[in-house]
PDB file of N, CA and C in Angstrom:
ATOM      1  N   UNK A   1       0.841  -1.185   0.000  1.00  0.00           N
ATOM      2  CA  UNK A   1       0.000   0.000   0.000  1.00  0.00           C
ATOM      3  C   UNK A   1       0.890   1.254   0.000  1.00  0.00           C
ATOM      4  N   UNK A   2       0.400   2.051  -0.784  1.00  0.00           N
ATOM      5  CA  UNK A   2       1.145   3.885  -1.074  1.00  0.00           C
ATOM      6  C   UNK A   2       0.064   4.624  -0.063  1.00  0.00           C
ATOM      7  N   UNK A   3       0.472   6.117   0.487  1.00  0.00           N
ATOM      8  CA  UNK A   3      -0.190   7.005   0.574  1.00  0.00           C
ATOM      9  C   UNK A   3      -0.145   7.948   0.206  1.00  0.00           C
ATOM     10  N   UNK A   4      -1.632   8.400  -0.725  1.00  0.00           N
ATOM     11  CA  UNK A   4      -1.853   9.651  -1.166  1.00  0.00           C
ATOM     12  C   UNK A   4      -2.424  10.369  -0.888  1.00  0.00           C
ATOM     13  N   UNK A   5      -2.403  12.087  -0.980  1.00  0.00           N
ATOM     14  CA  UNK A   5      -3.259  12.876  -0.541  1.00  0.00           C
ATOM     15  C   UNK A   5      -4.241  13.412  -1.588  1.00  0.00           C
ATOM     16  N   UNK A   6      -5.546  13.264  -1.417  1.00  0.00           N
ATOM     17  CA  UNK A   6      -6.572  13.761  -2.412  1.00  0.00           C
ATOM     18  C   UNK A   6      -7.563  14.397  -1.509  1.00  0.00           C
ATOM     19  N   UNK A   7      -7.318  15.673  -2.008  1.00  0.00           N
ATOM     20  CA  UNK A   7      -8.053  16.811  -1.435  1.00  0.00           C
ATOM     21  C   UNK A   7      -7.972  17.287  -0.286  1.00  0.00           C
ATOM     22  N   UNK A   8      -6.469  17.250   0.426  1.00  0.00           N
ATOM     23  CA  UNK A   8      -5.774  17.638   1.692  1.00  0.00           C
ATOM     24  C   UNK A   8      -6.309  16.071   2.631  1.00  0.00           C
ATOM     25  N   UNK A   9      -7.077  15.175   1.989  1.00  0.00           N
ATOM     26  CA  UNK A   9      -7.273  14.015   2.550  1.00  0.00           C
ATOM     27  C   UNK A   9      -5.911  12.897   2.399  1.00  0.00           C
ATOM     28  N   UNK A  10      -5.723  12.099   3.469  1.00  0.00           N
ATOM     29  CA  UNK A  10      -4.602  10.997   3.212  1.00  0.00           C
ATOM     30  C   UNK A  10      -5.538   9.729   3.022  1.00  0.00           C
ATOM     31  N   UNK A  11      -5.066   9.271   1.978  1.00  0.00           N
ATOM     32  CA  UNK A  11      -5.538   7.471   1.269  1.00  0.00           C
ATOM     33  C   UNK A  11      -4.422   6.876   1.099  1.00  0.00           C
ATOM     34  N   UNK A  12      -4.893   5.120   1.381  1.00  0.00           N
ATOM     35  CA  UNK A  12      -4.048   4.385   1.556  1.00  0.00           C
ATOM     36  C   UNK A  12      -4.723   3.363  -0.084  1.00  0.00           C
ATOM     37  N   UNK A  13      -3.848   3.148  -0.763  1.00  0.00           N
ATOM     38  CA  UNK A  13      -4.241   1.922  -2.070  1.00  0.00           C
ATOM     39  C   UNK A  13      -3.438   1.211  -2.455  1.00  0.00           C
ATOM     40  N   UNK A  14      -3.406   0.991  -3.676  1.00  0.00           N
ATOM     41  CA  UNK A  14      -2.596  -0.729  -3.691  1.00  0.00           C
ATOM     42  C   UNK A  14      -1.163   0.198  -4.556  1.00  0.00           C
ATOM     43  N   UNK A  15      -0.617  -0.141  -4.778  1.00  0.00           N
ATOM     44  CA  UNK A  15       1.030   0.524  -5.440  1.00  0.00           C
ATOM     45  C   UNK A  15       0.687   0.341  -6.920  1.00  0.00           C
ATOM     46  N   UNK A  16       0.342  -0.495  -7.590  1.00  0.00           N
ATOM     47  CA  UNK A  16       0.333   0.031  -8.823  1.00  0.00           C
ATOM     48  C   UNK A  16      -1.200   0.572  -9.151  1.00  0.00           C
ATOM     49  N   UNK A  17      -1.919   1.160  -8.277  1.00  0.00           N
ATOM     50  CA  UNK A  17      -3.246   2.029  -9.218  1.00  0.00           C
ATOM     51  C   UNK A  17      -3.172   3.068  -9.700  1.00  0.00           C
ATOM     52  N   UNK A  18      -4.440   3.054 -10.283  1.00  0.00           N
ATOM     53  CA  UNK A  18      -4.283   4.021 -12.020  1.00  0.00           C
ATOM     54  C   UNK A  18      -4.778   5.329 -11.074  1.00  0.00           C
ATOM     55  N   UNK A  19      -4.687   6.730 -11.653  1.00  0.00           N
ATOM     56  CA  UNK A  19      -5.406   7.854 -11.221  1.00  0.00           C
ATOM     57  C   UNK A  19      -7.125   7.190 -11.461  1.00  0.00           C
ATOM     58  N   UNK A  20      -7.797   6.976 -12.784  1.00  0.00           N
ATOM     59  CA  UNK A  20      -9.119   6.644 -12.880  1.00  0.00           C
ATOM     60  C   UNK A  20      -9.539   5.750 -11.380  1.00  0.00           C
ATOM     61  N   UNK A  21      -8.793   4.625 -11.091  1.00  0.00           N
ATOM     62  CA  UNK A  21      -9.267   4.700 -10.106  1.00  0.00           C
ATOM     63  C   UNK A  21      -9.625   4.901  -8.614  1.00  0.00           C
ATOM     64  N   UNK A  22      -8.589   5.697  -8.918  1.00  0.00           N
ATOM     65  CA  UNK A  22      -9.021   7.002  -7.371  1.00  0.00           C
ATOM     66  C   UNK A  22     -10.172   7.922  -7.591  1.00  0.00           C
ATOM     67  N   UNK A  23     -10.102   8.415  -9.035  1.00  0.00           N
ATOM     68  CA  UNK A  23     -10.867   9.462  -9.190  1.00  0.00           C
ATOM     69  C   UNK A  23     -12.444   8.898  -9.191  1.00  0.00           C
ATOM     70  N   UNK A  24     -13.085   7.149  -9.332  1.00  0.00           N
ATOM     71  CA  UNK A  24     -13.935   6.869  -9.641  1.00  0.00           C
ATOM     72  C   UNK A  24     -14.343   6.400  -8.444  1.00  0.00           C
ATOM     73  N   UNK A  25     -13.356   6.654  -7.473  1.00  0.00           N
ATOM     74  CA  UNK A  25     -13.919   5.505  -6.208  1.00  0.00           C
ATOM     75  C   UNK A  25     -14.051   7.063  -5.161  1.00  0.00           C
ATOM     76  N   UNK A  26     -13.414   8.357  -5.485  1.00  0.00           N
ATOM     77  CA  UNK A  26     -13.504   9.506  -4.575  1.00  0.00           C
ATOM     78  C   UNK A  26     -14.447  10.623  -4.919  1.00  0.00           C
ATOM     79  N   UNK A  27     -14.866  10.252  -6.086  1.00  0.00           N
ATOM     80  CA  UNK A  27     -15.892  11.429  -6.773  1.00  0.00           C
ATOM     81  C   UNK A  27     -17.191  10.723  -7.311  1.00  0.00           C
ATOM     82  N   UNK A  28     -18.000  11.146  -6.801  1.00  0.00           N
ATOM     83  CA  UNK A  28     -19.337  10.943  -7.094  1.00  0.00           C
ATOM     84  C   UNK A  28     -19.817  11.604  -8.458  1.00  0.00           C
ATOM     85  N   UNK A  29     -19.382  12.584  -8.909  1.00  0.00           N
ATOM     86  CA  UNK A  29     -19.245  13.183 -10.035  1.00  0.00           C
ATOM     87  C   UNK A  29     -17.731  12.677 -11.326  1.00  0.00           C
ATOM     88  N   UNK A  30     -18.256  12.673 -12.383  1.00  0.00           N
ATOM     89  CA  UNK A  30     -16.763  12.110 -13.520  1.00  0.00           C
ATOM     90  C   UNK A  30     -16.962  13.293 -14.584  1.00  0.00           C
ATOM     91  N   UNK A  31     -18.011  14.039 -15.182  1.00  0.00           N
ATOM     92  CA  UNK A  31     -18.791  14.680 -15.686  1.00  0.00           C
ATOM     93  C   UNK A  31     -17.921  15.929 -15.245  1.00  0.00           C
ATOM     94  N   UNK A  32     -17.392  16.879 -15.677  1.00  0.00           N
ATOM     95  CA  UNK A  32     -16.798  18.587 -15.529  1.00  0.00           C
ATOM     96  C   UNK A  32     -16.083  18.535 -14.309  1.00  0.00           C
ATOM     97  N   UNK A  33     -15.091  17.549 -13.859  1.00  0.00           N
ATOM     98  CA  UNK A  33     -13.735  17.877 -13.103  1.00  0.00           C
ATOM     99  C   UNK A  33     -12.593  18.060 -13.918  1.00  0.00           C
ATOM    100  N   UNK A  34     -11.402  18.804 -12.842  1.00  0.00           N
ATOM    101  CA  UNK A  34     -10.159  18.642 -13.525  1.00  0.00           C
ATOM    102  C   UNK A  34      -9.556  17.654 -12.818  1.00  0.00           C
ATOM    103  N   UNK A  35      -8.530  17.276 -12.765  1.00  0.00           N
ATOM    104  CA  UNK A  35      -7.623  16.516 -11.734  1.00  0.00           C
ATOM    105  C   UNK A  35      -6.293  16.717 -12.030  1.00  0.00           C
ATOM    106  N   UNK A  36      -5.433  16.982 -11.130  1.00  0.00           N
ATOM    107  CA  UNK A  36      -3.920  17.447 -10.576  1.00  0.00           C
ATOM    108  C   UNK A  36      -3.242  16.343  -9.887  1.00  0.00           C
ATOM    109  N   UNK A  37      -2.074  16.639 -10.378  1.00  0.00           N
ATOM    110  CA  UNK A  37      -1.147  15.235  -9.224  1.00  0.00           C
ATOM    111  C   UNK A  37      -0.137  16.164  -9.436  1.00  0.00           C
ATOM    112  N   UNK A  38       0.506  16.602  -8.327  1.00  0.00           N
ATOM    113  CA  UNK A  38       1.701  17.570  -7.881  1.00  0.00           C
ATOM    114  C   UNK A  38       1.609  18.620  -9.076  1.00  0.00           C
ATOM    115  N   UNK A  39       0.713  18.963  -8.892  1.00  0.00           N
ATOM    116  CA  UNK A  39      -0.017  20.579  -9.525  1.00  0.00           C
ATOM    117  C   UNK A  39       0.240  20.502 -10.773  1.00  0.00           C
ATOM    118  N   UNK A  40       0.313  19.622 -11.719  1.00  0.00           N
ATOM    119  CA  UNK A  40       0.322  19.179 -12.997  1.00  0.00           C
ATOM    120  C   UNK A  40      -1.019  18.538 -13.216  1.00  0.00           C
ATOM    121  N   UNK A  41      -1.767  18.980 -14.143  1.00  0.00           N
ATOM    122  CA  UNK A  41      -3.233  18.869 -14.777  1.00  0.00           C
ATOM    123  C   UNK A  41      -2.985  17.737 -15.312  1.00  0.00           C
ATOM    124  N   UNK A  42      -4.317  16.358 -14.954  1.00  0.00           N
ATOM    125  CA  UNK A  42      -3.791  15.307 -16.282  1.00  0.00           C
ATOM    126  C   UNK A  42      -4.892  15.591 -17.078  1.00  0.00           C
ATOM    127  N   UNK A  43      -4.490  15.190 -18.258  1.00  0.00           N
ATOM    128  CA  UNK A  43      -6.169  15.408 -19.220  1.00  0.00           C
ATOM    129  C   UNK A  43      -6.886  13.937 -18.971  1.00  0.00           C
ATOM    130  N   UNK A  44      -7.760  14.033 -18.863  1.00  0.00           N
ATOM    131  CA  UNK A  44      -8.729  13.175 -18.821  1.00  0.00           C
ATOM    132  C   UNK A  44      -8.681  11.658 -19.723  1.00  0.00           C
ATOM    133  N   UNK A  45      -8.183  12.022 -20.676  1.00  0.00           N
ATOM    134  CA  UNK A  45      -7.869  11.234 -21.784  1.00  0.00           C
ATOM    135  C   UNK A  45      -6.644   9.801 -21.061  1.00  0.00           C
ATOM    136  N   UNK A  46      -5.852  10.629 -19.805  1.00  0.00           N
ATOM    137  CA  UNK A  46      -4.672  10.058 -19.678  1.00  0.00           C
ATOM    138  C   UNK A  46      -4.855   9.210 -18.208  1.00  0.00           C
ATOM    139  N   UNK A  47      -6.025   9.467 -17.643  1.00  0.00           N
ATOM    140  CA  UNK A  47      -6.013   9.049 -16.500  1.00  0.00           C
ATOM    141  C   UNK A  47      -6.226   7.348 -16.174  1.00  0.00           C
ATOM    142  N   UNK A  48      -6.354   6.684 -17.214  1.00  0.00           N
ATOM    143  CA  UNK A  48      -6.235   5.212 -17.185  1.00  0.00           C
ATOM    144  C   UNK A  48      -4.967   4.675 -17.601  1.00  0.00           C
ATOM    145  N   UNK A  49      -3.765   5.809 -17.915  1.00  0.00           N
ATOM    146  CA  UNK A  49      -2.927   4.862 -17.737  1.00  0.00           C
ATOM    147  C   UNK A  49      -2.089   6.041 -17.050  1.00  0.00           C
ATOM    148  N   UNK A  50      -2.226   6.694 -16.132  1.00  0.00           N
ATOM    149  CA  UNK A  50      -1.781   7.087 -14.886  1.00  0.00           C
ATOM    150  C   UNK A  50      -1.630   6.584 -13.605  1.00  0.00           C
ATOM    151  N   UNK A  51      -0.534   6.199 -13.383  1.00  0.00           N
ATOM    152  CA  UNK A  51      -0.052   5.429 -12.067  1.00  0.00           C
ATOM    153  C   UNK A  51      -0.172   6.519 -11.420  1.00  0.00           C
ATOM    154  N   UNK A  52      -0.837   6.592 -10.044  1.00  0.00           N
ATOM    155  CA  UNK A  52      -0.383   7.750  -8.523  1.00  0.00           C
ATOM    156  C   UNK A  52       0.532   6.938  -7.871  1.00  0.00           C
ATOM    157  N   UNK A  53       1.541   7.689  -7.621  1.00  0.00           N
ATOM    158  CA  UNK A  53       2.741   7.118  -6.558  1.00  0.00           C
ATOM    159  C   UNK A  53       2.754   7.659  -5.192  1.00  0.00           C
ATOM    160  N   UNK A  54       3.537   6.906  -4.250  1.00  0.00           N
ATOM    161  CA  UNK A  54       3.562   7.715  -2.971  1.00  0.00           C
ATOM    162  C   UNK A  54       4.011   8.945  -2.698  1.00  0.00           C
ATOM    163  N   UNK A  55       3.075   8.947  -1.770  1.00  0.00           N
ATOM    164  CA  UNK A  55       2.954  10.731  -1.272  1.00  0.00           C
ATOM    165  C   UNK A  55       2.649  11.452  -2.540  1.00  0.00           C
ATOM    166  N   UNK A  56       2.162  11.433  -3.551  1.00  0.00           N
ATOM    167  CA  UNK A  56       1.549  12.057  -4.554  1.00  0.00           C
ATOM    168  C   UNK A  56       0.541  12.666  -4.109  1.00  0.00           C
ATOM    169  N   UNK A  57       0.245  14.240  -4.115  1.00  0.00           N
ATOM    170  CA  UNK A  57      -0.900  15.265  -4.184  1.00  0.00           C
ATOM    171  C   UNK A  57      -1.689  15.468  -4.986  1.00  0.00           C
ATOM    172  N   UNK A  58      -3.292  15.178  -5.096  1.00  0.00           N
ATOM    173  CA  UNK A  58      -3.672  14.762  -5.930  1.00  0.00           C
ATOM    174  C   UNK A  58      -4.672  15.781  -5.703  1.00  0.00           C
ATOM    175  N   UNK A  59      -5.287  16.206  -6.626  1.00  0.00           N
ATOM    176  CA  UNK A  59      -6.335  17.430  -6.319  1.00  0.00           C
ATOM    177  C   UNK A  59      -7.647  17.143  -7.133  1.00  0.00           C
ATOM    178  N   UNK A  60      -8.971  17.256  -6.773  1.00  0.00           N
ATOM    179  CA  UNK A  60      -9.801  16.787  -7.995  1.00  0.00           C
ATOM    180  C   UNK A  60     -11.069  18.148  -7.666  1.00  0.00           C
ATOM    181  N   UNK A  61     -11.053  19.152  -8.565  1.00  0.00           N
ATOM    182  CA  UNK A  61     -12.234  19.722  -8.648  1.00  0.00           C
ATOM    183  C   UNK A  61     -13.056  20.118  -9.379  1.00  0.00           C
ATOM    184  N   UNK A  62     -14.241  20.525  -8.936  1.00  0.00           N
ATOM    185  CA  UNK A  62     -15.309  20.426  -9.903  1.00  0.00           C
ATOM    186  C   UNK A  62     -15.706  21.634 -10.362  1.00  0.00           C
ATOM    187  N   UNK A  63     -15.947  21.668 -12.049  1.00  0.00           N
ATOM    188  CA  UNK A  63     -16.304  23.144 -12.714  1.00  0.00           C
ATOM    189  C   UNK A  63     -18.061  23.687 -12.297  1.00  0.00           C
ATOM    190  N   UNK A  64     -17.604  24.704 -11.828  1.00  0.00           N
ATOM    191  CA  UNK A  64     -19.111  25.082 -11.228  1.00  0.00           C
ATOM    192  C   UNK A  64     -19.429  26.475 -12.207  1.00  0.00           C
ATOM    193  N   UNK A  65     -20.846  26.513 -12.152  1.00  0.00           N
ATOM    194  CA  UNK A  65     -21.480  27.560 -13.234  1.00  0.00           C
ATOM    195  C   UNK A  65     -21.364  29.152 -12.211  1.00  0.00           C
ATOM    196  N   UNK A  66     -21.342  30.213 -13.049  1.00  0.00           N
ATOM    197  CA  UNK A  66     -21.175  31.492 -12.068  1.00  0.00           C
ATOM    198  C   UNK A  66     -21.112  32.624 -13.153  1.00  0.00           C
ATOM    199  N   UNK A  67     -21.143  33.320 -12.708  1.00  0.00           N
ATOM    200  CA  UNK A  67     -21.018  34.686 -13.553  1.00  0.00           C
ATOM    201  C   UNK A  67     -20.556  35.926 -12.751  1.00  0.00           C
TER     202      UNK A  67
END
C-alpha cells in the first residue's frame, strides 16, 4: 500500500493504481472535473494509464457555473 493525498485528505491503495481509479472511487461526479497530481493537470484522456505514486498530491475539482 502507497499514501496519497486527495483533497488535503490521506488514502491508503494498492502501489500500482491508475489515477481513474481514485478518481472513480472519490468522486461521485466524472462529468466537468479537472484533476492534478503535484499541480500538474492530467487530461482526462490520460487518467487510465496514470499510475499515482507515494505521497503524490492529488487534487480533484469540480467546474461550477457562475457569472
Amino acid at each position: 500500500m502507497i499514501s496519497i493525498n486527495v483533497n488535503n485528505t490521506m488514502h491508503q491503495v494498492a502501489q500500482d493504481t491508475m489515477l481513474a481509479t481514485v478518481v472513480t472511487k472519490l468522486s461521485p461526479i466524472q462529468n466537468g472535473i479537472a484533476v492534478a497530481i503535484n499541480n500538474t493537470v492530467i487530461p482526462k484522456i490520460n487518467w487510465e494509464k496514470t499510475k499515482v505514486s507515494h505521497n503524490d498530491n492529488i487534487l480533484i475539482i469540480q467546474a461550477t457555473q457562475g457569472g
